[in-house]
C-alpha atoms as a PDB file:
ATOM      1  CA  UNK A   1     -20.781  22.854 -10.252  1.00  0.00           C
ATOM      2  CA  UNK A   2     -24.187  20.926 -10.736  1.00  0.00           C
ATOM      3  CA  UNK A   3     -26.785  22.733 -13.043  1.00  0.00           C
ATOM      4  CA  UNK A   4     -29.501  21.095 -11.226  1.00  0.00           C
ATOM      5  CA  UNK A   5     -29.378  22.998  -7.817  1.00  0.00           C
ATOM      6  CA  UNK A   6     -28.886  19.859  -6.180  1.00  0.00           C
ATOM      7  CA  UNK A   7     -26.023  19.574  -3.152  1.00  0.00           C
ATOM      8  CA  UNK A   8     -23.034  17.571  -4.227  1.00  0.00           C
ATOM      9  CA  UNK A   9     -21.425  15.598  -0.996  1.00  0.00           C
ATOM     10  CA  UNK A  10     -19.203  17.301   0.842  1.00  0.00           C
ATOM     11  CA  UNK A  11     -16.227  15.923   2.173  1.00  0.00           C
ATOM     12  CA  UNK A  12     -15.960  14.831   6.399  1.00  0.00           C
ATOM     13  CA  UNK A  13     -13.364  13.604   7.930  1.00  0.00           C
ATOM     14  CA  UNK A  14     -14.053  10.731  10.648  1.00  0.00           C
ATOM     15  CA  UNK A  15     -11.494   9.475  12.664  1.00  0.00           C
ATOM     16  CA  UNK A  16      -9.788   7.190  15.911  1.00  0.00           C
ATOM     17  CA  UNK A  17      -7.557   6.882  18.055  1.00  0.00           C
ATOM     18  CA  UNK A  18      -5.729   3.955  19.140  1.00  0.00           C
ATOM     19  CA  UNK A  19      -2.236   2.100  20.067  1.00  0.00           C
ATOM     20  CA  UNK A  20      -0.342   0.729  17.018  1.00  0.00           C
ATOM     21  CA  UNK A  21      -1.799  -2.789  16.985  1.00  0.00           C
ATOM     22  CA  UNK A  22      -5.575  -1.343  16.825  1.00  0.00           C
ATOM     23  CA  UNK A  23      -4.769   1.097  14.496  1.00  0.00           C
ATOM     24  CA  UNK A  24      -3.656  -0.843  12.007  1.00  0.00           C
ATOM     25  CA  UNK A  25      -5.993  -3.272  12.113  1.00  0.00           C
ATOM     26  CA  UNK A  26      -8.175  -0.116  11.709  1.00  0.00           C
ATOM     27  CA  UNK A  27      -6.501   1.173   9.055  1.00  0.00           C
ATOM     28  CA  UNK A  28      -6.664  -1.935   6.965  1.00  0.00           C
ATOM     29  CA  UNK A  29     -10.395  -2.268   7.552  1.00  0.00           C
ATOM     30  CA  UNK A  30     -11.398   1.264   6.530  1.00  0.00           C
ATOM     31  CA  UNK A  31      -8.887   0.893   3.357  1.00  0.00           C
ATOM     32  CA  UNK A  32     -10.982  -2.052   2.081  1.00  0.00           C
ATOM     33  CA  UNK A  33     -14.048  -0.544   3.214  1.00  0.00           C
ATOM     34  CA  UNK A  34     -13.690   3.179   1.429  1.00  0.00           C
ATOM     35  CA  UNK A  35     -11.093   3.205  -0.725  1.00  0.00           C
ATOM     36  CA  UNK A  36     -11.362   0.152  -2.486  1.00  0.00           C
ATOM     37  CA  UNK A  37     -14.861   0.774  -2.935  1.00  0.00           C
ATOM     38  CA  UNK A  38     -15.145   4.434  -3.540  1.00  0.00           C
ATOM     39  CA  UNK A  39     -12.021   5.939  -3.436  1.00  0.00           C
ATOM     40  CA  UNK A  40     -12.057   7.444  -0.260  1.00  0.00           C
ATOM     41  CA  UNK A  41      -8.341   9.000   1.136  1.00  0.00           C
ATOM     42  CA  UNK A  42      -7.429   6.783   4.400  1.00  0.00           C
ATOM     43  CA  UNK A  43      -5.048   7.751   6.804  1.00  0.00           C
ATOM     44  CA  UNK A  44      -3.009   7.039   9.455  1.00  0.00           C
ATOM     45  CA  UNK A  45      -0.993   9.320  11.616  1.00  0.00           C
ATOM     46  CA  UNK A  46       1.482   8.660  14.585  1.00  0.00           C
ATOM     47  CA  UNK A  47       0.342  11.499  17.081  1.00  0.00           C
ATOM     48  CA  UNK A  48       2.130  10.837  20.413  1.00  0.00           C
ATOM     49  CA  UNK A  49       5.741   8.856  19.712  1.00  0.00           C
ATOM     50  CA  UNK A  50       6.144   8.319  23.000  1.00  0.00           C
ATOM     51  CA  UNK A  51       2.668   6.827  23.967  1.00  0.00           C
ATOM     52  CA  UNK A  52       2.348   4.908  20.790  1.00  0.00           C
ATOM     53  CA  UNK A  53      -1.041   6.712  19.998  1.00  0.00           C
ATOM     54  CA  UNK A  54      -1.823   6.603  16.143  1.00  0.00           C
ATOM     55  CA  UNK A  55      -4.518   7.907  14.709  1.00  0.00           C
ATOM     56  CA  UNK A  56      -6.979   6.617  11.852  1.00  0.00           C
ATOM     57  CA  UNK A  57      -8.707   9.228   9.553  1.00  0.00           C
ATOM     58  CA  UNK A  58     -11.106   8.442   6.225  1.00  0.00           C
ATOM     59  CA  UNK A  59     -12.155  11.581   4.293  1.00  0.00           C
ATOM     60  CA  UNK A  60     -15.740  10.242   3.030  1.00  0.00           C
ATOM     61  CA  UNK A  61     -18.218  12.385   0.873  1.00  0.00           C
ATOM     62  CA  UNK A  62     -21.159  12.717   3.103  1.00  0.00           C
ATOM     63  CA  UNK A  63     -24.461  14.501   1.488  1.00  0.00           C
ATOM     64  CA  UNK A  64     -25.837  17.641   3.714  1.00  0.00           C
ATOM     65  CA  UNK A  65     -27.941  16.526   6.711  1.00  0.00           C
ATOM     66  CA  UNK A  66     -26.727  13.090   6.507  1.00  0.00           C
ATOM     67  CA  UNK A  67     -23.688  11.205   8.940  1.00  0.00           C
ATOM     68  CA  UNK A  68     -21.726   8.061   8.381  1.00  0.00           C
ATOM     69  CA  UNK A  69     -20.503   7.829  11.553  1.00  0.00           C
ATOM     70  CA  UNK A  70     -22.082   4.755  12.065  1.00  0.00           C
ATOM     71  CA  UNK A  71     -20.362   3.111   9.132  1.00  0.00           C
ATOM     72  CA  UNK A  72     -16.671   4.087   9.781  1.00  0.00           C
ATOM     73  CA  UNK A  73     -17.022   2.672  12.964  1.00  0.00           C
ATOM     74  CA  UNK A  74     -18.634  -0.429  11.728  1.00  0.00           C
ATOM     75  CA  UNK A  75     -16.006  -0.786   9.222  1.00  0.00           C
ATOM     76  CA  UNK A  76     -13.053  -0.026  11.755  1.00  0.00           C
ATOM     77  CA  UNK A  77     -14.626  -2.543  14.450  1.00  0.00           C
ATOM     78  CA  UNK A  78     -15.079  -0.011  17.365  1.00  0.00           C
ATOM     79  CA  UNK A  79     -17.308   1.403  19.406  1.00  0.00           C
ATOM     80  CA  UNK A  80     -19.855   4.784  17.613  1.00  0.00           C
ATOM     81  CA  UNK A  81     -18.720   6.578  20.564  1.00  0.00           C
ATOM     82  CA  UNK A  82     -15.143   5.838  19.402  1.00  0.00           C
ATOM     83  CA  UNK A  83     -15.991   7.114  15.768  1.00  0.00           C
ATOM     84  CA  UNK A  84     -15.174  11.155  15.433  1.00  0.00           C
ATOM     85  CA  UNK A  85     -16.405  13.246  13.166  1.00  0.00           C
ATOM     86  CA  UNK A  86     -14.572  16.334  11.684  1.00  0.00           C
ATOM     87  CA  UNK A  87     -16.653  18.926   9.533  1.00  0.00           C
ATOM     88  CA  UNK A  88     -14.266  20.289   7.072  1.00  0.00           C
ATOM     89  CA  UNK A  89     -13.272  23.896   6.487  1.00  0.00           C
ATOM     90  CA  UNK A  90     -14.165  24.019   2.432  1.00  0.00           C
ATOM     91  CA  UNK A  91     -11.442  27.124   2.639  1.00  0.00           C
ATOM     92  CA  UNK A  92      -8.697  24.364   5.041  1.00  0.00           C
ATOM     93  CA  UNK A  93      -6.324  22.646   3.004  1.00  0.00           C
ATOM     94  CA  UNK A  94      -7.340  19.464   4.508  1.00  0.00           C
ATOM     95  CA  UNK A  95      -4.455  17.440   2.239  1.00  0.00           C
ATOM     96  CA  UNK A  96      -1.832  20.200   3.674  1.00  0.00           C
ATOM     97  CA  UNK A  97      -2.431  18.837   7.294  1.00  0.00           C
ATOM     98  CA  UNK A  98      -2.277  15.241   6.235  1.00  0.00           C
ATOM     99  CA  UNK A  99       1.234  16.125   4.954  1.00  0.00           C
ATOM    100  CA  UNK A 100       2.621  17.646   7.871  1.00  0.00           C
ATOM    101  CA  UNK A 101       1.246  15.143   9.955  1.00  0.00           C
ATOM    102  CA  UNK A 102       3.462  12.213   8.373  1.00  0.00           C
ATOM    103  CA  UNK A 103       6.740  11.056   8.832  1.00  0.00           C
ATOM    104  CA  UNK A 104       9.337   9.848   6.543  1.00  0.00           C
ATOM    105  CA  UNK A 105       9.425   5.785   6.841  1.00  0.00           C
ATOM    106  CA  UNK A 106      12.863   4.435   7.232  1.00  0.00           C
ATOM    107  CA  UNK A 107      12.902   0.738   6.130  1.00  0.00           C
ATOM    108  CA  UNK A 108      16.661  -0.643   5.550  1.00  0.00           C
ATOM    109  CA  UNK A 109      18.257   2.030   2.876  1.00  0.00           C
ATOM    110  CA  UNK A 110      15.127   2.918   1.978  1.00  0.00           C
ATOM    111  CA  UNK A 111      13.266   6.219   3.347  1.00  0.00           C
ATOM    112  CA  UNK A 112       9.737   6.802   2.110  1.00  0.00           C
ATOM    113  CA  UNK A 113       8.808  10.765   2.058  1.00  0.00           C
ATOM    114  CA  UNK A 114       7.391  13.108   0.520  1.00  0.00           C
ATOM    115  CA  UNK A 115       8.863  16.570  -0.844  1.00  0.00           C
ATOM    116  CA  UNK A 116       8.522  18.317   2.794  1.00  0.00           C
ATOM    117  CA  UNK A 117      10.582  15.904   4.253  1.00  0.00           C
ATOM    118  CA  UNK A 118      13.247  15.732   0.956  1.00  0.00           C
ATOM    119  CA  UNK A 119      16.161  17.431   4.208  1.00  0.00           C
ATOM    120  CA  UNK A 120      15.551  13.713   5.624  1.00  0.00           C
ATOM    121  CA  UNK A 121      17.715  11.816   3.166  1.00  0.00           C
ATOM    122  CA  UNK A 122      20.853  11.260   4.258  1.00  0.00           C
ATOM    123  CA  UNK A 123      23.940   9.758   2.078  1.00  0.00           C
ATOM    124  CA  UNK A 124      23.398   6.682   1.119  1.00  0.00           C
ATOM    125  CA  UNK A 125      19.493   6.082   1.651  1.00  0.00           C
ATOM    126  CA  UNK A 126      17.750   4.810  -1.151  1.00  0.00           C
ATOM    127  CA  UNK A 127      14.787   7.968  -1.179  1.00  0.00           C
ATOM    128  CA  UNK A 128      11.622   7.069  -2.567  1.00  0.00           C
ATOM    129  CA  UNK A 129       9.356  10.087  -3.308  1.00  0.00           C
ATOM    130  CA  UNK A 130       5.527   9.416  -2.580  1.00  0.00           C
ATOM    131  CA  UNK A 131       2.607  11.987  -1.767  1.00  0.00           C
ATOM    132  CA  UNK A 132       0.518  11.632   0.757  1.00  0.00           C
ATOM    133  CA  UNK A 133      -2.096  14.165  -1.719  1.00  0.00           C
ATOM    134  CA  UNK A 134      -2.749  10.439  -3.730  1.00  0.00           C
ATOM    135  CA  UNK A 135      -5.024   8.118  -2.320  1.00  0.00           C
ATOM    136  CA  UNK A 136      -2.876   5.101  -3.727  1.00  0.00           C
ATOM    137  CA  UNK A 137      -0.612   4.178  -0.884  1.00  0.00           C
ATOM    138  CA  UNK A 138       1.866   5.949   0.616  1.00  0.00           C
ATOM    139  CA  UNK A 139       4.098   3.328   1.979  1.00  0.00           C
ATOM    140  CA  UNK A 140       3.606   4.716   5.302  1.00  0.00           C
ATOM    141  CA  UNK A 141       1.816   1.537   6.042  1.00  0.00           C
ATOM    142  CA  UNK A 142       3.796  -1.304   8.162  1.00  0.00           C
ATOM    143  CA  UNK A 143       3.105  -3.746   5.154  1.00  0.00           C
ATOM    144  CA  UNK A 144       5.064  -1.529   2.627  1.00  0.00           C
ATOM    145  CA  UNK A 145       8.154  -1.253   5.121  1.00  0.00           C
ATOM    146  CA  UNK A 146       7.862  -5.121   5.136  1.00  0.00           C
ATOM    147  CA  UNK A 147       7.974  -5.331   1.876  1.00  0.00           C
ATOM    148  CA  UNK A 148      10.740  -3.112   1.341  1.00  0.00           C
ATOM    149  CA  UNK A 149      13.029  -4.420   3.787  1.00  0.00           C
ATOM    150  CA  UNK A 150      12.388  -8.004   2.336  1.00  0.00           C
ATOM    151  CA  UNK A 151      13.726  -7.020  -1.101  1.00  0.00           C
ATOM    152  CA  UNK A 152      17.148  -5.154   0.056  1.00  0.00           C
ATOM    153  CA  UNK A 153      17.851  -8.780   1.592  1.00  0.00           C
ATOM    154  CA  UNK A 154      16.721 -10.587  -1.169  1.00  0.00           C
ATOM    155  CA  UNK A 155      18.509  -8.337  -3.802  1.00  0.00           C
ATOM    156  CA  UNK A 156      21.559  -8.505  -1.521  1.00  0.00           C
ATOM    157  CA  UNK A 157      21.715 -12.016  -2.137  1.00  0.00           C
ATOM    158  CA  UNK A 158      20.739 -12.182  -6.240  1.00  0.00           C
ATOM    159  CA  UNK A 159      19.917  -9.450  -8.137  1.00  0.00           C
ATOM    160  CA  UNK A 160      16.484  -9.928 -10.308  1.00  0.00           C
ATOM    161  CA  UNK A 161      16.453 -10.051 -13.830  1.00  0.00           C
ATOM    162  CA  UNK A 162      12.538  -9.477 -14.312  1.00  0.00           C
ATOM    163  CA  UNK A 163      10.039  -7.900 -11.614  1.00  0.00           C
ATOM    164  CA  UNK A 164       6.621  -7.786 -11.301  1.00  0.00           C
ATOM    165  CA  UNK A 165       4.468  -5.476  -8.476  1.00  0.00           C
ATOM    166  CA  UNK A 166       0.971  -6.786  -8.906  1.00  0.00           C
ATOM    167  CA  UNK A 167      -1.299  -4.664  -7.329  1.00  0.00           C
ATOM    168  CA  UNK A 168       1.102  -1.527  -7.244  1.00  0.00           C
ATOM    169  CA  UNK A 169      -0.865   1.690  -5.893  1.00  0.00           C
ATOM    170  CA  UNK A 170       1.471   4.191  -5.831  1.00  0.00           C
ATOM    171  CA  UNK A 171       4.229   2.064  -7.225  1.00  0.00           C
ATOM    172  CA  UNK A 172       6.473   2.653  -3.878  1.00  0.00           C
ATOM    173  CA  UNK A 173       7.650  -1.520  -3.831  1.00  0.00           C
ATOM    174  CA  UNK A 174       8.288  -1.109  -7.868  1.00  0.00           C
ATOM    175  CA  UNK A 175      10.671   1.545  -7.295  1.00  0.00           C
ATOM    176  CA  UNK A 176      12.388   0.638  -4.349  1.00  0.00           C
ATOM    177  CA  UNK A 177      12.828  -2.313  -6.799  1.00  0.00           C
ATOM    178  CA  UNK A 178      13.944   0.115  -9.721  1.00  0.00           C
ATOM    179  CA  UNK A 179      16.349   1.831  -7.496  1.00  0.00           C
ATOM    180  CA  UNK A 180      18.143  -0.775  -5.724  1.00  0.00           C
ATOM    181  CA  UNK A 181      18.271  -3.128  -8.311  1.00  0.00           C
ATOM    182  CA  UNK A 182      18.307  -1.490 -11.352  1.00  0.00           C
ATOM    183  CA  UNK A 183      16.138  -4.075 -12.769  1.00  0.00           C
ATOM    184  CA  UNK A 184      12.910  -3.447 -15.183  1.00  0.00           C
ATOM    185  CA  UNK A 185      10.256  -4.083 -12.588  1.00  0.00           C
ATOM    186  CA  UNK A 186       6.097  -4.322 -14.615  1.00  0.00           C
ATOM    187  CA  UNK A 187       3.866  -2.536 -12.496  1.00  0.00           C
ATOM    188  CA  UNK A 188       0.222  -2.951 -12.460  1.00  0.00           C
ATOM    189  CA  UNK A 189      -3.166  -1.996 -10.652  1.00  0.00           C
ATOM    190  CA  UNK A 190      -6.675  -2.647 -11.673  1.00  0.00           C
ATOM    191  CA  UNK A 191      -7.457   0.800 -10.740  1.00  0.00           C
ATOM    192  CA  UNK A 192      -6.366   2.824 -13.978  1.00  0.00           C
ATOM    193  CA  UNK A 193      -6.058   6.182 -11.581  1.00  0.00           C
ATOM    194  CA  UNK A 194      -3.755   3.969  -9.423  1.00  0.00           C
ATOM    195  CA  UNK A 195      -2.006   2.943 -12.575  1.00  0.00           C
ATOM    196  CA  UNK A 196      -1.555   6.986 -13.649  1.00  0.00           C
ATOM    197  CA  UNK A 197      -0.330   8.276 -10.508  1.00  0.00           C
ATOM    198  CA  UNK A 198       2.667   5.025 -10.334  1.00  0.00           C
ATOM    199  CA  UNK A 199       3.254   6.224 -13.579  1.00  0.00           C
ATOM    200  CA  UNK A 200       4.308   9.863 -12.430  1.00  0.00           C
ATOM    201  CA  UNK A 201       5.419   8.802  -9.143  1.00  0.00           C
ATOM    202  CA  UNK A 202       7.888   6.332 -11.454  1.00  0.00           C
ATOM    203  CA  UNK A 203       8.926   9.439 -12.972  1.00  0.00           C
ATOM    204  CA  UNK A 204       9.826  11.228  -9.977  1.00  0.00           C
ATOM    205  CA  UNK A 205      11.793   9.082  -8.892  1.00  0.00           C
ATOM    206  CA  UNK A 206      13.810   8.581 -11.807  1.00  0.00           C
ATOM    207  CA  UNK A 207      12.900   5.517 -12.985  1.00  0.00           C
ATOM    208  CA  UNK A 208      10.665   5.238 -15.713  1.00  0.00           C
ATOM    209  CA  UNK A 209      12.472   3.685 -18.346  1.00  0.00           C
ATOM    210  CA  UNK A 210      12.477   0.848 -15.437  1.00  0.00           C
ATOM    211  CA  UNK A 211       8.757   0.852 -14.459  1.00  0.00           C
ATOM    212  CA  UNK A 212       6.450   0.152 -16.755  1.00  0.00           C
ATOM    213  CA  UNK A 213       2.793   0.610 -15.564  1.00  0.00           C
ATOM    214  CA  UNK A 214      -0.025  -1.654 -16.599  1.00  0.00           C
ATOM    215  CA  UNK A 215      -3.841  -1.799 -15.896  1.00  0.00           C
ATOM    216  CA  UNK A 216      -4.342  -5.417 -15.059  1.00  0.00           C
ATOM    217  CA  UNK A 217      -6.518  -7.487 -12.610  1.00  0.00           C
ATOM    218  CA  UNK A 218      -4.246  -9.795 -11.244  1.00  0.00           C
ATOM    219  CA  UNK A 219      -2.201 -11.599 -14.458  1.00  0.00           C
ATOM    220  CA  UNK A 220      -5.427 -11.461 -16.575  1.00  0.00           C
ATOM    221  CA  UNK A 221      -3.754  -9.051 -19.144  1.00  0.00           C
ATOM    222  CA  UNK A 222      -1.787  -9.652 -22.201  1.00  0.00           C
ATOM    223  CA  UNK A 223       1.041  -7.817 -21.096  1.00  0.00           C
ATOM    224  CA  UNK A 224       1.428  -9.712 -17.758  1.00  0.00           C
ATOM    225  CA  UNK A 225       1.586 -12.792 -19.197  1.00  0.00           C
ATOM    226  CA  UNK A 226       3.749 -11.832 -22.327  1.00  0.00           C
ATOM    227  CA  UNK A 227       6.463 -10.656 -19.969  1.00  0.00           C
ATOM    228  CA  UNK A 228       6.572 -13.924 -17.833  1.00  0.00           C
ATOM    229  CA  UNK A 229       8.008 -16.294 -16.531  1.00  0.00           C
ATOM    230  CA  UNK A 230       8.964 -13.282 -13.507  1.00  0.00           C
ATOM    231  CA  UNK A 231      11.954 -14.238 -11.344  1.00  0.00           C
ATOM    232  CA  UNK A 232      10.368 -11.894  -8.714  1.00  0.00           C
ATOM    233  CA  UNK A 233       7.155 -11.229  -7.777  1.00  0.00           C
ATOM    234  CA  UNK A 234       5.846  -8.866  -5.093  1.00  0.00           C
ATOM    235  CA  UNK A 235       2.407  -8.052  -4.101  1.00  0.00           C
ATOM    236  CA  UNK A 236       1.435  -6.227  -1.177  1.00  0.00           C
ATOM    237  CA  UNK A 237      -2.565  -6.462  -1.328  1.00  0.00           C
ATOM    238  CA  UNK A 238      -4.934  -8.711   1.016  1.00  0.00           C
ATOM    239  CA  UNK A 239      -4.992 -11.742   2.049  1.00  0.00           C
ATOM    240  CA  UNK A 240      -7.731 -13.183   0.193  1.00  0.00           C
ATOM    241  CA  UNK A 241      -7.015 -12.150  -3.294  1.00  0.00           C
ATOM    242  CA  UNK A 242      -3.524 -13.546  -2.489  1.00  0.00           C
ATOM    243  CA  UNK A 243      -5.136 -16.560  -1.741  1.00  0.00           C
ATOM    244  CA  UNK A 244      -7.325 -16.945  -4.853  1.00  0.00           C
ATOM    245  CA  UNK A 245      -4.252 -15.932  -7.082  1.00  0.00           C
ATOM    246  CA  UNK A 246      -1.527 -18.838  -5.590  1.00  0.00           C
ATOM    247  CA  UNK A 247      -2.034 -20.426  -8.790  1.00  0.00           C
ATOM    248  CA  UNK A 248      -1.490 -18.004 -11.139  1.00  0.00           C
ATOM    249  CA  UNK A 249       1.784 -16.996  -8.778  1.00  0.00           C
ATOM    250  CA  UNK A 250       3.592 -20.327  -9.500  1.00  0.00           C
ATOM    251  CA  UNK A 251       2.362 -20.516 -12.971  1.00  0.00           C
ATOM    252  CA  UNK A 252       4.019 -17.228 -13.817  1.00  0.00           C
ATOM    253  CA  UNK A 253       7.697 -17.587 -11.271  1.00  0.00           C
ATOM    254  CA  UNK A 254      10.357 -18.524 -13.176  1.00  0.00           C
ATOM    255  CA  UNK A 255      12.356 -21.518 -11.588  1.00  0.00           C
ATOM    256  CA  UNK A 256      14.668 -20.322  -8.489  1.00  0.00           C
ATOM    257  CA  UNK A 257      12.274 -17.522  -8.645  1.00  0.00           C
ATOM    258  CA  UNK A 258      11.287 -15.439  -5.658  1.00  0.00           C
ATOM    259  CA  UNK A 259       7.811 -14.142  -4.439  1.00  0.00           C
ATOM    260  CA  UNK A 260       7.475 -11.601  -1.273  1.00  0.00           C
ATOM    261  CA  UNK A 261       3.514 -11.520   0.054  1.00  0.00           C
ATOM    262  CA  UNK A 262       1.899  -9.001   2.187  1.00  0.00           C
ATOM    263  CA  UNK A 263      -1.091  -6.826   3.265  1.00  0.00           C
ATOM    264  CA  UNK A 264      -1.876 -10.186   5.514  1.00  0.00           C
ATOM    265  CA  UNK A 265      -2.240 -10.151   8.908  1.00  0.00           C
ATOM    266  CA  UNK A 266      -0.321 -12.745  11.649  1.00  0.00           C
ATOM    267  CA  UNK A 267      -3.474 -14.587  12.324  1.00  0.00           C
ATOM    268  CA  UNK A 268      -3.731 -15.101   8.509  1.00  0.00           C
ATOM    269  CA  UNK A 269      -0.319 -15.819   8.083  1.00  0.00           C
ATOM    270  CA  UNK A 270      -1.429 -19.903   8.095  1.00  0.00           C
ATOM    271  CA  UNK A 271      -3.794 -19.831   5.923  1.00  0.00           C
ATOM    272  CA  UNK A 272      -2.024 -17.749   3.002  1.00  0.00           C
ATOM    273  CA  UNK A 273       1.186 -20.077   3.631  1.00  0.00           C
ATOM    274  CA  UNK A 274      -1.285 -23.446   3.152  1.00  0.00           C
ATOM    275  CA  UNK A 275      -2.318 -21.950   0.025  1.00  0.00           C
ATOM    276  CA  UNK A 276       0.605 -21.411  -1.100  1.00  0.00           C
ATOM    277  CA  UNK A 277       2.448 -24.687  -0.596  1.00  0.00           C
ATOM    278  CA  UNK A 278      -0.459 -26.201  -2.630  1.00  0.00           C
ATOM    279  CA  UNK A 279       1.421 -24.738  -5.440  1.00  0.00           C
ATOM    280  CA  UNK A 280       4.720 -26.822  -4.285  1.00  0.00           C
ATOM    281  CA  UNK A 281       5.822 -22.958  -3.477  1.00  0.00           C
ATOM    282  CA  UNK A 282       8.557 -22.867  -0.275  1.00  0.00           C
ATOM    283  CA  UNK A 283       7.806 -20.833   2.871  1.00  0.00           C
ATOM    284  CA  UNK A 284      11.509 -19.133   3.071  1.00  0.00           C
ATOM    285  CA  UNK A 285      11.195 -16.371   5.779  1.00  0.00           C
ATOM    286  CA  UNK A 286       8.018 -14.477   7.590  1.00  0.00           C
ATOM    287  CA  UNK A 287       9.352 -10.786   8.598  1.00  0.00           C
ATOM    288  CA  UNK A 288       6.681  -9.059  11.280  1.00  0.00           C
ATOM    289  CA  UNK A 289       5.967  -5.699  12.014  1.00  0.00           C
ATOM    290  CA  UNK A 290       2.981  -5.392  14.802  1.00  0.00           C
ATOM    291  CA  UNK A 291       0.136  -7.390  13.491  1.00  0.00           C
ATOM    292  CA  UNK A 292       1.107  -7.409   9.949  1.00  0.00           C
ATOM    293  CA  UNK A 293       3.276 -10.074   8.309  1.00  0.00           C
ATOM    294  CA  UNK A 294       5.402 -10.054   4.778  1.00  0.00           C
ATOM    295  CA  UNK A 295       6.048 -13.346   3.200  1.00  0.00           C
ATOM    296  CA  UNK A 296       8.825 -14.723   1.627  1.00  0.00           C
ATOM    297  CA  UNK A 297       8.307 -17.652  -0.822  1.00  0.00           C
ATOM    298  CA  UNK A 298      10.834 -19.396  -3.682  1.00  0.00           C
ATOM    299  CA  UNK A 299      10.293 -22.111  -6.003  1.00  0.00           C
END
């Protein structure tokens, strides 16, 4: 409690709705926006199965007398009068709600959940235990089920020897590697909050003599490099870091090695590819889910 008699912000919750394609658009703008920048929870929430209406919440401080409105809708592309805003109940578990609203995600043996849905798992699913209470990730985004599904198929084929999750969050991809593969899998975020929370998340799961969590920006850190050449590589971030960091991806894949890409969208899909094949890396397999693509690349 401030000493000064000053307000601290209070926390408002602003929100859309929209059809899948629009909300996840939505969802990856406000993400960049708020919580890459400040930290800010981001949300999305299927509320009508059958209509395919989703809908797109960011939990932003906002000081007393003051509305941001205007920037969540300018960040999610849409209209002000599109932009909702949702004064929060200081004595509402806020957090509560957002965990009732989500579902488990089922991608190949893998279902994402979190401990109110642990009476999903049925025998033989691969369960992956995430919170929606951590503002990480929490792999209820299209891009994560991408992900996921591309390395059961991959691991089907040949298992990996040595992992690396750049730009983990909430370390969902590095344990679905963990678990299916058994295979030590470095996981790293230059967020060291992000980095924490994979850690106990790695935990929960049952894996963390597997993962080991790093605080890295992309491979600039000692113990990225000193655990290289990687003979798989995933990174689920955005499209232009990915871009930037081709280089460093082929420097560090071991020969045969394999690399799966996402957080891009279709219409990016080109340009991430081009950048890629710069670095004599082979397009193997593009896996879509709505507007969002995952990547497959080999050396």
């Amino acid at each position: 409690m401030s000493g000064t008699g000053e307000k601290l912000p209070r926390q408002v919750r602003y929100y859309l709705l929209a059809g899948r394609e629009a909300a996840e658009r939505a969802y990856a703008a406000l993400d960049e926006a708020f919580f890459e920048t400040e930290g800010a929870p981001v949300a999305m929430t299927e509320i009508d199965e059958k209509a395919q209406r989703f809908e797109v919440s960011a939990y932003l401080d906002t000081p007393e007398g003051t509305d941001r409105r205007e920037a969540f809708a300018r960040a999610a592309g849409i209209a002000l009068e599109e932009a909702v805003r949702e004064d929060l109940d200081a004595a509402r578990d806020w957090m509560a709600d957002v965990l009732a609203a989500l579902k488990p995600v089922r991608a190949g043996r893998f279902l994402v959940h979190g401990a109110h849905d642990a009476d999903k798992v049925r025998p033989g699913d691969l369960s992956i235990l995430i919170e929606a209470g951590q503002a990480f990730g929490t792999g209820h985004h299209g891009t994560t089920a991408g992900c996921l599904e591309m390395i059961e198929a991959l691991v089907r084929r040949r298992r990996p020897v040595n992992a690396l999750d750049l730009g983990t969050g909430s370390a969902v991809l590095a344990i679905g590697l963990a678990l299916l593969a058994r295979v030590p899998v470095l996981a790293t975020d230059i967020d060291p909050v992000a980095t924490k929370v994979a850690a106990g998340n790695a935990a929960a799961n049952g894996v963390s003599q597997l993962v080991k969590t790093v605080t890295a920006a992309g491979f600039d850190a000692p113990a990225v490099r000193g655990r290289a050449p990687y003979d798989f590589i995933v990174a689920n971030i955005l499209a232009g870091p990915l871009m930037r960091l081709a280089p460093q991806f082929e420097h560090h894949l071991a020969p045969g090695g394999d690399i799966v890409l996402s957080g891009i969208l279709a219409t990016q899909r080109r340009a991430v590819l081009a950048a890629f094949r710069n670095q004599e890396l082979v397009h193997r397999g593009t896996l879509q889910r709505g507007d969002w693509v995952t990547l497959h690349l080999s050396r």
